[in-house]
Protein backbone atom coordinates (compact mmCIF):
# COMPACT_ATOMS: atom_id res chain seq x y z
CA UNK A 1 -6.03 11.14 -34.94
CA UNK A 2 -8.95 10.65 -32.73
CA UNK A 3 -9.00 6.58 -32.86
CA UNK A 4 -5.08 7.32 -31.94
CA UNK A 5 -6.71 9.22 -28.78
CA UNK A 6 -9.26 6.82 -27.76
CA UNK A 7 -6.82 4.02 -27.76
CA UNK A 8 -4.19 6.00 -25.52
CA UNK A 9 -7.31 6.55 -23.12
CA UNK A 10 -7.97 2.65 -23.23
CA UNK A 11 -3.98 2.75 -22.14
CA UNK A 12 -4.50 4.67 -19.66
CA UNK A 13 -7.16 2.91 -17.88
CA UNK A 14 -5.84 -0.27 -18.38
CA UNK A 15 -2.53 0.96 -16.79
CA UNK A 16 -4.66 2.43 -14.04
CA UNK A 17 -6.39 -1.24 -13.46
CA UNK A 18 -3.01 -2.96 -13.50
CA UNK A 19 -1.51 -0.59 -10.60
CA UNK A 20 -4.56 -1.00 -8.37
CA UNK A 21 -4.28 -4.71 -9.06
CA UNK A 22 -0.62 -4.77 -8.67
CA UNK A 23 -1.19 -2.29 -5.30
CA UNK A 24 -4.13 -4.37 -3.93
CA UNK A 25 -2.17 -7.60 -4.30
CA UNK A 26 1.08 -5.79 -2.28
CA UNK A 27 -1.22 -5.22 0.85
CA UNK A 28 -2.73 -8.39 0.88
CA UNK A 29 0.63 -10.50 1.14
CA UNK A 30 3.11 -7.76 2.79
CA UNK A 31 6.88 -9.13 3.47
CA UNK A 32 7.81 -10.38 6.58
CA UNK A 33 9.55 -7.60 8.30
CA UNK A 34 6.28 -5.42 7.69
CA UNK A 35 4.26 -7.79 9.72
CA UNK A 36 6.89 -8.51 12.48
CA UNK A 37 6.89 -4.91 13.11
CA UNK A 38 3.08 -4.52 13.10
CA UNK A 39 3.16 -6.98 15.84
CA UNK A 40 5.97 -5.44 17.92
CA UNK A 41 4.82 -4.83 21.34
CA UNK A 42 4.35 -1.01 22.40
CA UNK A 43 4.70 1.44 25.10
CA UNK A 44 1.58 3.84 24.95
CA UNK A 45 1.80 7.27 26.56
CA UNK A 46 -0.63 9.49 28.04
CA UNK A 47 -1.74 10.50 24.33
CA UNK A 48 -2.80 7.33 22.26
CA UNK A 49 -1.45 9.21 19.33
CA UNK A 50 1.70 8.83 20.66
CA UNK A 51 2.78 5.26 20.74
CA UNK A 52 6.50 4.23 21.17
CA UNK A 53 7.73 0.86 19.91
CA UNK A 54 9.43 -0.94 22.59
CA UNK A 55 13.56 -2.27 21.97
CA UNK A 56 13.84 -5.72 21.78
């Protein structure tokens, strides 16, 4: 029973490593639309916090 725990623990980290892998290689390569909007122009109002995408 406890080699059947220590090998679901090995699992588990080994899932953990594939979704930071699998997350890390999503942000490095993001899809087109993502970056098209990230370099929309944008209307800025008197709080930076605030920014409003302009139409195209």
């Amino acid at each position: 029973m406890a080699k059947l725990e220590s090998v679901e623990g090995y699992g588990v980290l080994v899932l953990a490593v594939a979704l930071l892998a699998a997350f890390t290689l999503r942000m490095s390569n993001p899809p087109a639309d993502v970056v098209r909007a990230a370099s929309a122009p944008r209307a800025v109002t008197v709080l930076e916090e605030i920014s409003i995408p302009l139409a195209p």
